[in-house]
C-alpha atoms as a PDB file:
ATOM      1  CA  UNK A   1      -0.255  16.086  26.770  1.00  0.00           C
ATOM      2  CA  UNK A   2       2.020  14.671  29.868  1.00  0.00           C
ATOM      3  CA  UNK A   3       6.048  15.044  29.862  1.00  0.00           C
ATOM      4  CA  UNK A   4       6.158  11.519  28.602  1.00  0.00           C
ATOM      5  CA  UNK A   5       4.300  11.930  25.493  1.00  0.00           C
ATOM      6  CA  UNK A   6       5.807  15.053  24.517  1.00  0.00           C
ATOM      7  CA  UNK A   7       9.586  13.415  24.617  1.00  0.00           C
ATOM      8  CA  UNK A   8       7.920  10.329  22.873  1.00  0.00           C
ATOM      9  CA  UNK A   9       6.477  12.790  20.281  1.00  0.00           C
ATOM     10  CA  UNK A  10       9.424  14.821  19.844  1.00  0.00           C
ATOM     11  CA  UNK A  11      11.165  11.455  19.348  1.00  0.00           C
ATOM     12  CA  UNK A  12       8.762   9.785  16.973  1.00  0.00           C
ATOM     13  CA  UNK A  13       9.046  13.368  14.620  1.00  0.00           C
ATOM     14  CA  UNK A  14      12.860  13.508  14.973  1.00  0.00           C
ATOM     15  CA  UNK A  15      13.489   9.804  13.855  1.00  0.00           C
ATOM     16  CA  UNK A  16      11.144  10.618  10.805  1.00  0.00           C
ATOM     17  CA  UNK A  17      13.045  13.944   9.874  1.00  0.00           C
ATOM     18  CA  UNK A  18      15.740  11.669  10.100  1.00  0.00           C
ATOM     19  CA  UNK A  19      15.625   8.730   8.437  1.00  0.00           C
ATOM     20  CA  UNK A  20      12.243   9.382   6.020  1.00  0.00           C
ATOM     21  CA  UNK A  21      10.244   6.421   7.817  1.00  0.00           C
ATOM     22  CA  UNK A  22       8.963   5.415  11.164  1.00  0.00           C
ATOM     23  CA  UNK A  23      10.174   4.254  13.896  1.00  0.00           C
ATOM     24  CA  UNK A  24       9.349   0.841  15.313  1.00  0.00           C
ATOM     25  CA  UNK A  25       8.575   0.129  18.866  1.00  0.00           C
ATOM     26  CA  UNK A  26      11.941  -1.220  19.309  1.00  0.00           C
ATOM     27  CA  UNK A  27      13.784   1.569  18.153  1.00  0.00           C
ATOM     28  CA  UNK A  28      11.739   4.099  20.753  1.00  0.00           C
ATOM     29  CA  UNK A  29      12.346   1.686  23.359  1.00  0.00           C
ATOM     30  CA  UNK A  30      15.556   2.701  24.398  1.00  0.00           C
ATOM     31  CA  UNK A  31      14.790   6.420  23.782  1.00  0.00           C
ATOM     32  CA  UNK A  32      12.173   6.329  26.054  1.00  0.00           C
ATOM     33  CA  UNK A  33      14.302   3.960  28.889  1.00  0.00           C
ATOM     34  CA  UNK A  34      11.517   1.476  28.341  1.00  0.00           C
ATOM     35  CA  UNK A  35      12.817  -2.374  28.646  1.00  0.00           C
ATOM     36  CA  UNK A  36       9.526  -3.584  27.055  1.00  0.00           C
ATOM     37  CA  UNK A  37       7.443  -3.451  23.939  1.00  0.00           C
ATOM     38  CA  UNK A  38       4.476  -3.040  25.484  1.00  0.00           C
ATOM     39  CA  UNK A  39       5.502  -0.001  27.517  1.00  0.00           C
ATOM     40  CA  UNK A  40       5.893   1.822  24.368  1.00  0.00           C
ATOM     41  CA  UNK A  41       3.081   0.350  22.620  1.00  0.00           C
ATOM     42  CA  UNK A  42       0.582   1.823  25.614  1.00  0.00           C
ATOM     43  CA  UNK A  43       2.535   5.268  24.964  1.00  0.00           C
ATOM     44  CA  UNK A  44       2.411   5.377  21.863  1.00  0.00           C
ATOM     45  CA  UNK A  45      -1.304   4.114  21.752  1.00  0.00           C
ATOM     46  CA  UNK A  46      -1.706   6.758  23.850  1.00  0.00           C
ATOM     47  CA  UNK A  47      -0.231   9.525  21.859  1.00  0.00           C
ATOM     48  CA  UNK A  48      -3.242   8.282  18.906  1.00  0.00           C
ATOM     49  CA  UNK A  49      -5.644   8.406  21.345  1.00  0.00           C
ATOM     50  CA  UNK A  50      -4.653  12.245  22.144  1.00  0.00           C
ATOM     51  CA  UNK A  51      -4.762  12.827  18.258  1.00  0.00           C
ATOM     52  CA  UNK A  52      -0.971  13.514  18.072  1.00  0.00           C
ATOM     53  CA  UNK A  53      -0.686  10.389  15.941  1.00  0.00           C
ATOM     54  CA  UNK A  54      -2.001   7.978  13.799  1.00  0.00           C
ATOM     55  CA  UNK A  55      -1.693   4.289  13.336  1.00  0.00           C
ATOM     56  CA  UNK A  56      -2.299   1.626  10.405  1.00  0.00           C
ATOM     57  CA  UNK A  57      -2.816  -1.176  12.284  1.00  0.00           C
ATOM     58  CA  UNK A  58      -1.598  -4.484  10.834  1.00  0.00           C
ATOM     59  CA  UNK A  59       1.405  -2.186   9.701  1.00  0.00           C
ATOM     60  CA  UNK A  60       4.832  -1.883  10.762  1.00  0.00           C
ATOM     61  CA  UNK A  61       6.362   1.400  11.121  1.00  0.00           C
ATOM     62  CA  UNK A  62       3.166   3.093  10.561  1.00  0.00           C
ATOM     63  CA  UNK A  63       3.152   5.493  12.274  1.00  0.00           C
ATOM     64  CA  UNK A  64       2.456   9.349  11.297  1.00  0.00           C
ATOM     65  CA  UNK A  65       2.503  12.708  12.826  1.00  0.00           C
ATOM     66  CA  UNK A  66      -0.173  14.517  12.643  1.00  0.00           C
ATOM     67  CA  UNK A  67      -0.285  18.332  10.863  1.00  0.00           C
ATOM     68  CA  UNK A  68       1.306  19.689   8.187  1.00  0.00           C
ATOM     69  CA  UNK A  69       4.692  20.975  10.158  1.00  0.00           C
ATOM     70  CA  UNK A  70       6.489  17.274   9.385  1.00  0.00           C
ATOM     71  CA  UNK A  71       5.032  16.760   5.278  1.00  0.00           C
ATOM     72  CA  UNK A  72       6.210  20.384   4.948  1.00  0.00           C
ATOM     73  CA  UNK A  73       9.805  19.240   6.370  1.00  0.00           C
ATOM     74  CA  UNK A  74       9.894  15.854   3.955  1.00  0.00           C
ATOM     75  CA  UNK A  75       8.966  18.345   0.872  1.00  0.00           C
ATOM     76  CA  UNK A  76      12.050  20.217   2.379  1.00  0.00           C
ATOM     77  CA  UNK A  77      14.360  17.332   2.792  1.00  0.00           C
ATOM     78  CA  UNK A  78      13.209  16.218  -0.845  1.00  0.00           C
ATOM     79  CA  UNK A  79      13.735  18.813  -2.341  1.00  0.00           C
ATOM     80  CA  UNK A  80      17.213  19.334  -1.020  1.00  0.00           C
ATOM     81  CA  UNK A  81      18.182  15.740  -2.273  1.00  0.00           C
ATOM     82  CA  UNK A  82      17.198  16.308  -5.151  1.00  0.00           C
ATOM     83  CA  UNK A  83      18.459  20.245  -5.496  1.00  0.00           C
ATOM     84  CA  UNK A  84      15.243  21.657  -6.230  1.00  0.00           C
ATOM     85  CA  UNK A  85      15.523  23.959  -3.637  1.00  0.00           C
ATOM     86  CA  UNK A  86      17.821  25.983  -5.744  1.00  0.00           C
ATOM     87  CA  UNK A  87      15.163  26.870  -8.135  1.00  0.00           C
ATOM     88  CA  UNK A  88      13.691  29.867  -7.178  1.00  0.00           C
ATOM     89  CA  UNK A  89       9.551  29.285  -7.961  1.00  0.00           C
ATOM     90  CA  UNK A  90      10.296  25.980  -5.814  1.00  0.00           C
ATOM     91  CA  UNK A  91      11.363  27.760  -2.777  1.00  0.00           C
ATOM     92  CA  UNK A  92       8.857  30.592  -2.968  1.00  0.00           C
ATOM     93  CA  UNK A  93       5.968  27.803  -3.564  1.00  0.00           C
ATOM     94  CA  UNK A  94       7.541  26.201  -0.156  1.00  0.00           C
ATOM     95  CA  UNK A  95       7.966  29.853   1.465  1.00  0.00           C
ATOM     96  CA  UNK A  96       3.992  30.883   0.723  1.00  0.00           C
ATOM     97  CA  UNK A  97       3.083  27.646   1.515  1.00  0.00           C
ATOM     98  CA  UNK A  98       4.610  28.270   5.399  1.00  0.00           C
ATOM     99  CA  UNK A  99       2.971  31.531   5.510  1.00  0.00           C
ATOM    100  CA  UNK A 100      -0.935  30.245   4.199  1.00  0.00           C
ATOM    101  CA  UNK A 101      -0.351  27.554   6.882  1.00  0.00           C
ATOM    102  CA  UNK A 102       1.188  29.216   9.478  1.00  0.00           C
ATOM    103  CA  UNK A 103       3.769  26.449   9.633  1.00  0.00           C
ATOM    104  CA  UNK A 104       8.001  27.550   8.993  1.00  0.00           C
ATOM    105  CA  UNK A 105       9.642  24.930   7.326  1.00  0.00           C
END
């Protein structure tokens, strides 16, 4: 994976953990000092083609991360809005579920 798709990745998984959705091409535009769509839509095509990512084409703000690291983090932030992750069983479900994947939360 280049420079470029590593900030772009780190990026993509940031807005997610964010904001619970994806991002659009617009909104990595300027993150990335790109002026035009397309720039980011060859990076970011680029990022599926390297398996980082997937796509639903025909779909806006589609796109996905993949592994486990990122669904573990939206159980997290779930969890936490919902103040689950007070309950004890809930946290040491999340807790063996890091350790059987090898993931941290």
């Amino acid at each position: 994976m280049t420079k470029q798709q590593a900030k772009l990745l780190k990026i993509i998984t940031d807005f997610i953990d964010d904001n619970g959705y994806s991002p659009s091409y617009n909104d990595l535009m300027d993150p990335m000092g790109v002026k035009a769509r397309s720039g980011v839509h060859r990076m970011v095509h680029g990022l599926a083609a390297a398996g980082k990512i997937t796509l639903n084409p025909g779909h806006a703000r589609s796109i996905e991360v993949v592994g486990p690291t990122n669904a573990l983090k939206r159980i997290r932030m779930v969890l936490d809005q919902h103040c689950l992750s007070d309950m004890p069983h809930v946290s040491a479900l999340i807790q063996i579920d890091s350790i059987v994947t090898g993931y941290g939360v």
